[in-house]
Structure formats: structure tokens, C-alpha cells
C-alpha atoms as a PDB file:
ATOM      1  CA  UNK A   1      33.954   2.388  35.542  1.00  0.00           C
ATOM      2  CA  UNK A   2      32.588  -0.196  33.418  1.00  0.00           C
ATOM      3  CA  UNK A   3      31.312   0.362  29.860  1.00  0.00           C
ATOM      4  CA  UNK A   4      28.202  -0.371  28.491  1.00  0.00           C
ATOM      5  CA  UNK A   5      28.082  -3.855  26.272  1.00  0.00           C
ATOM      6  CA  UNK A   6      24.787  -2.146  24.520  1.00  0.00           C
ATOM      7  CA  UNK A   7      26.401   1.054  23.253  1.00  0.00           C
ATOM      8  CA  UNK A   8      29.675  -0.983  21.861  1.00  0.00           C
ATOM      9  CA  UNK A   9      27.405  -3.207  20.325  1.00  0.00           C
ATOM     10  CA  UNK A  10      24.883  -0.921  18.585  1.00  0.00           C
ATOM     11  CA  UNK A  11      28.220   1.599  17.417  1.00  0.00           C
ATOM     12  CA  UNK A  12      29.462  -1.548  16.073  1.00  0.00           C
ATOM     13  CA  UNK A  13      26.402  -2.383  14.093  1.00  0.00           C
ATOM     14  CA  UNK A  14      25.885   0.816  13.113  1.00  0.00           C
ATOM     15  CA  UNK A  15      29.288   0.704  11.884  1.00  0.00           C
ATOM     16  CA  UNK A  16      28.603  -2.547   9.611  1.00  0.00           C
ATOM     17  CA  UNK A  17      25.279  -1.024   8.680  1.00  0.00           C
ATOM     18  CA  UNK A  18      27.013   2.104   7.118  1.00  0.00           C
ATOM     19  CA  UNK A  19      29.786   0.667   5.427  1.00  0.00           C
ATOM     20  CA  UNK A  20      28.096  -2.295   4.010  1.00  0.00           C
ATOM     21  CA  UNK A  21      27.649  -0.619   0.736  1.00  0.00           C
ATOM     22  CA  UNK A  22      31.719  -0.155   0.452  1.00  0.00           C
ATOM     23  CA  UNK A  23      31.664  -4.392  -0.336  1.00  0.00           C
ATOM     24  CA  UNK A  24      28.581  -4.193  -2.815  1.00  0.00           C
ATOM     25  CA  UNK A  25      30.261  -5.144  -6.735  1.00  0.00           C
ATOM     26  CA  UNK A  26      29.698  -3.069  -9.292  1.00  0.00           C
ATOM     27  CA  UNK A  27      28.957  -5.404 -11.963  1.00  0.00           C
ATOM     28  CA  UNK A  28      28.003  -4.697 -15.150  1.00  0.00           C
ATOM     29  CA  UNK A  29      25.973  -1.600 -13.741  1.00  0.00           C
ATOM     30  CA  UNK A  30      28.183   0.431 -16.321  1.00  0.00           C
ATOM     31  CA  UNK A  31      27.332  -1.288 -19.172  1.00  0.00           C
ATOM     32  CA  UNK A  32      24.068  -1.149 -21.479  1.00  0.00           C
ATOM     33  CA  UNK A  33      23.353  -4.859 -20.825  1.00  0.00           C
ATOM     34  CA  UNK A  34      19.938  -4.129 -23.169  1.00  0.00           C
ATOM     35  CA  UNK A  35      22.318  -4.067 -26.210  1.00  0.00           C
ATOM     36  CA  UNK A  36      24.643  -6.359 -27.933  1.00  0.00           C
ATOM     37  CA  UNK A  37      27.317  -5.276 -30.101  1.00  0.00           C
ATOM     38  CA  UNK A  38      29.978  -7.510 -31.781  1.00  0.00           C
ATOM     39  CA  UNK A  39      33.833  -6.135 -32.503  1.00  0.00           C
ATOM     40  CA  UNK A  40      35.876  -8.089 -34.556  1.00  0.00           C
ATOM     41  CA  UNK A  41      39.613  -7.161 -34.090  1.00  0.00           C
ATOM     42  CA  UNK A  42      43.796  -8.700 -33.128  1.00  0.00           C
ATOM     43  CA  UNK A  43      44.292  -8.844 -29.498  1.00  0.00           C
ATOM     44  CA  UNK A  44      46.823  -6.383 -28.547  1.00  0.00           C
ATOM     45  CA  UNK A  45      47.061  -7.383 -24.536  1.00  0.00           C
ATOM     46  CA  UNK A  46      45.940 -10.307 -22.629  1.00  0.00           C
ATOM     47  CA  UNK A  47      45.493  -9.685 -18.236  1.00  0.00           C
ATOM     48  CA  UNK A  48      44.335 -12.539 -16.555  1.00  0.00           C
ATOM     49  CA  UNK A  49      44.068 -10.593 -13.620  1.00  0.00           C
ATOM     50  CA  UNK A  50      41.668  -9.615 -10.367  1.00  0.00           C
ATOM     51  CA  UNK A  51      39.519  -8.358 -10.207  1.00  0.00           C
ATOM     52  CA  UNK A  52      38.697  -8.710 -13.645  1.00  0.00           C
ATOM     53  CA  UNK A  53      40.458 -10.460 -16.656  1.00  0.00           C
ATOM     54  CA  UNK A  54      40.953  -7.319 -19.540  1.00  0.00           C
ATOM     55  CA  UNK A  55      41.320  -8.415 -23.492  1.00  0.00           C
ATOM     56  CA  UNK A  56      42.313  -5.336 -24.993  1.00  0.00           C
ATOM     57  CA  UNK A  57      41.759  -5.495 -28.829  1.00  0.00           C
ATOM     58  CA  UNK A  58      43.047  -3.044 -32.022  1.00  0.00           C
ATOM     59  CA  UNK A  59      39.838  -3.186 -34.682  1.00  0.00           C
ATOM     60  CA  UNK A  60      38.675  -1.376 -37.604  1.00  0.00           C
ATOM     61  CA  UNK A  61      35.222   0.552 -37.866  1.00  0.00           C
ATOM     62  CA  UNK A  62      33.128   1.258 -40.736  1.00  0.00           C
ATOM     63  CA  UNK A  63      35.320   3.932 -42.341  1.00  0.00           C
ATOM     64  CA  UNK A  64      38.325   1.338 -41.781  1.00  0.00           C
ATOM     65  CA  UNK A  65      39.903   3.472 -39.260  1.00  0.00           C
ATOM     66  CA  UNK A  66      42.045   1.614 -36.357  1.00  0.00           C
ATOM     67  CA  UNK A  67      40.189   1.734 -32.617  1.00  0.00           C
ATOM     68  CA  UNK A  68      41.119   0.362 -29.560  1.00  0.00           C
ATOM     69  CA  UNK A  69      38.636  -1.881 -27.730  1.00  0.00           C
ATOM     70  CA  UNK A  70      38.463  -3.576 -24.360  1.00  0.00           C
ATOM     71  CA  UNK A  71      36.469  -6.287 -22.715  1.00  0.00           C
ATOM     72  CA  UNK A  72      36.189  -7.349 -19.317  1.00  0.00           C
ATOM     73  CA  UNK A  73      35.689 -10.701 -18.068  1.00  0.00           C
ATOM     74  CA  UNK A  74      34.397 -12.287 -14.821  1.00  0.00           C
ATOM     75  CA  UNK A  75      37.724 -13.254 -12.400  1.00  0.00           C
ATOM     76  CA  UNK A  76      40.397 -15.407 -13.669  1.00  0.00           C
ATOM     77  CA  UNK A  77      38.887 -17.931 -11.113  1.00  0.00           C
ATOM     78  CA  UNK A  78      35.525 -19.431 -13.074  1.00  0.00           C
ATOM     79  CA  UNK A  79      37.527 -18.728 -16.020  1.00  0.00           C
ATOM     80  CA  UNK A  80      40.406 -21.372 -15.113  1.00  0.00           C
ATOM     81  CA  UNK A  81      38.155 -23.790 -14.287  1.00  0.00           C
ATOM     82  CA  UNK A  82      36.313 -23.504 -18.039  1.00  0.00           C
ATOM     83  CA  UNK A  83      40.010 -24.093 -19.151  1.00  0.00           C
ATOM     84  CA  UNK A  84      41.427 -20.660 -19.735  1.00  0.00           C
ATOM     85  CA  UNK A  85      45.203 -19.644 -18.364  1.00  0.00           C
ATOM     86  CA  UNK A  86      47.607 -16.149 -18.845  1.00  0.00           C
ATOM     87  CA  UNK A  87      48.671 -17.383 -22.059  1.00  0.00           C
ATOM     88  CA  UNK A  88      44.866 -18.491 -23.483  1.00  0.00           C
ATOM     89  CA  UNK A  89      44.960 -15.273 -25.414  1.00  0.00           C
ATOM     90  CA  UNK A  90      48.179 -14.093 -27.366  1.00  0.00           C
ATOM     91  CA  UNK A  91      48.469 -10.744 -29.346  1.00  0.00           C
ATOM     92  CA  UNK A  92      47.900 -10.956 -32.943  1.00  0.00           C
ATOM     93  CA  UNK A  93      45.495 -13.336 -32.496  1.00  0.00           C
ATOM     94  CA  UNK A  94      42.367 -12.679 -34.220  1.00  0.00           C
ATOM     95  CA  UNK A  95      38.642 -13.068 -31.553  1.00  0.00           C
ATOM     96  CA  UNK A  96      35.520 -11.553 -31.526  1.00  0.00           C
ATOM     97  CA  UNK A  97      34.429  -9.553 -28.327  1.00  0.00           C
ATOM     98  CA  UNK A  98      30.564  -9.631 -28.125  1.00  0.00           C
ATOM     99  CA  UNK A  99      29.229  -7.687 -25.409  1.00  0.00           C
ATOM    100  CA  UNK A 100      27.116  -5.216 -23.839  1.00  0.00           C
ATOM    101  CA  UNK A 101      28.881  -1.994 -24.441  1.00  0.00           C
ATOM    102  CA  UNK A 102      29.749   0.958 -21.938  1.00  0.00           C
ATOM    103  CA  UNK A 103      26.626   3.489 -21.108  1.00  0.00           C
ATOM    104  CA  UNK A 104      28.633   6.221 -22.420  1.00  0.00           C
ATOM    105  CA  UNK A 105      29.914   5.331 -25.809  1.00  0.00           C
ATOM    106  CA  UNK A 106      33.312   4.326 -24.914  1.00  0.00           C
ATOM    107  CA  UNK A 107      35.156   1.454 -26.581  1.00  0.00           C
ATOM    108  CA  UNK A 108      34.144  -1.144 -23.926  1.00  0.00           C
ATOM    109  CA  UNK A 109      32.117  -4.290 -23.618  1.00  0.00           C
ATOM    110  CA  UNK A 110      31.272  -6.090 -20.995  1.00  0.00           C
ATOM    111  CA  UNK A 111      31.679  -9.408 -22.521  1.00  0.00           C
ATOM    112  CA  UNK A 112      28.914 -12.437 -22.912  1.00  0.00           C
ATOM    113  CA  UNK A 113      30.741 -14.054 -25.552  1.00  0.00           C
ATOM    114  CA  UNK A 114      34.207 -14.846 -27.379  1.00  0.00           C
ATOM    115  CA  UNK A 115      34.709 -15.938 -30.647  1.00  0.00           C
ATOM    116  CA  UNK A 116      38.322 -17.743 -31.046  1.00  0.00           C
ATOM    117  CA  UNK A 117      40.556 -17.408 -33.493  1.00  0.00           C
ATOM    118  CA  UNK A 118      38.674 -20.297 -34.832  1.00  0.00           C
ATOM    119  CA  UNK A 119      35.082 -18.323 -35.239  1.00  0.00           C
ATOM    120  CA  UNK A 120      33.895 -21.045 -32.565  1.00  0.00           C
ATOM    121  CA  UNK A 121      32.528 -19.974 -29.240  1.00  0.00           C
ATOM    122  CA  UNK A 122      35.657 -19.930 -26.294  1.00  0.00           C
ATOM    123  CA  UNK A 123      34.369 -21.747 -22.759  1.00  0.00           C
ATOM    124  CA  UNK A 124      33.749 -18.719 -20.593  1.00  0.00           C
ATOM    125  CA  UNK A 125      32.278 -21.277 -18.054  1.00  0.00           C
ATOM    126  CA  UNK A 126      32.806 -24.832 -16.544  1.00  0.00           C
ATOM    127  CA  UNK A 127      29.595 -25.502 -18.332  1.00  0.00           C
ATOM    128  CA  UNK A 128      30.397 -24.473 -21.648  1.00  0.00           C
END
């Protein structure tokens, strides 16, 4: 008995259709990309990494207490073609993470901007 073409073809699209939103990005959809804050701080940990390159950061808040910060990058792809490699970032070096900061509070920017250890801006792409 041969199978209908039609009914493969429409399971199969309704297939796609369904799990299409599985491949959707998240983005910065976490983030309050309204708000800009700025943390000033030593890097601690450097991944240049998919999906995602991570600069985790040790900085002091108002009261001078020690926190823990992280930003997140785009890929390490557009990022090594503006220049960067693993080793751009080294711990103890001193950056500032600027960057829309988690929805919930937490000690995490999504970042729009780098200040290097020389105050001036870091290339975060080719056009920079």
C-alpha cells in the first residue's frame, strides 16, 4: 500500500511549524536594556566561549563591600574579528563593564560597552 506524499508532508511541516520556536535566541530579553549601569571592578575570569563570551569581575559597592559581577558578550566570533582573543582579558586587570543589567537585580549586565584597563573604549566590533 502506498502512502500518502500529502500527509508526510503536512506532519512534516507541522513538525517545523511547532518546533520553530526551540531555534529563536534569547537575547538580551533578560536584561533591562532601558537602563545603563556602569561597574568598575578586577577581572577575576576571562571565557571566550559559545555561546557567549563571560567577563566575570570582583567590585566594590557603595558601602565598599566586595561583589561579584558578570557580563556577557556577543560570540567570540564578531568579537575576533574587532581584534579580541582568550587572552584579551587577564585577571587582575582593572575594566569597566557598562551594561544593561539583569531584570531581577542580579549582578549581571548585558554589556554595550568596555572600558580597558586604559579608561579607553575596547573594540567590541569590526567597526569600532
Amino acid at each position: 500500500m502506498r502512502k500518502n506524499p500529502f500527509i508526510f508532508l503536512a506532519a512534516l511541516a507541522g513538525l517545523l511549524l511547532v518546533s520553530f520556536p526551540l531555534f529563536a535566541h534569547h537575547g538580551s530579553a533578560a536584561y533591562e536594556m532601558t537602563k545603563s549601569v556602569s561597574v568598575k571592578g578586577t577581572v577575576t575570569d576571562f571565557q571566550f566561549v559559545n555561546p557567549h563570551v563571560l567577563i566575570f569581575i570582583a567590585a566594590k559597592n557603595d558601602k565598599g563591600e566586595q561583589e561579584k559581577w558578570h557580563g556577557e558578550l556577543t560570540s567570540p566570533n564578531p568579537l575576533f574579528h574587532a581584534g579580541w582573543k582568550h587572552d584579551t582579558l587577564k585577571p587582575g586587570d582593572e575594566i569597566t563593564l557598562i551594561g544593561a543589567q539583569a531584570k531581577g537585580g542580579a549582578h549581571s549586565l548585558w554589556l554595550t560597552k568596555i572600558l580597558g584597563t586604559d579608561g579607553q573604549p575596547m573594540n567590541l566590533t569590526l567597526g569600532d
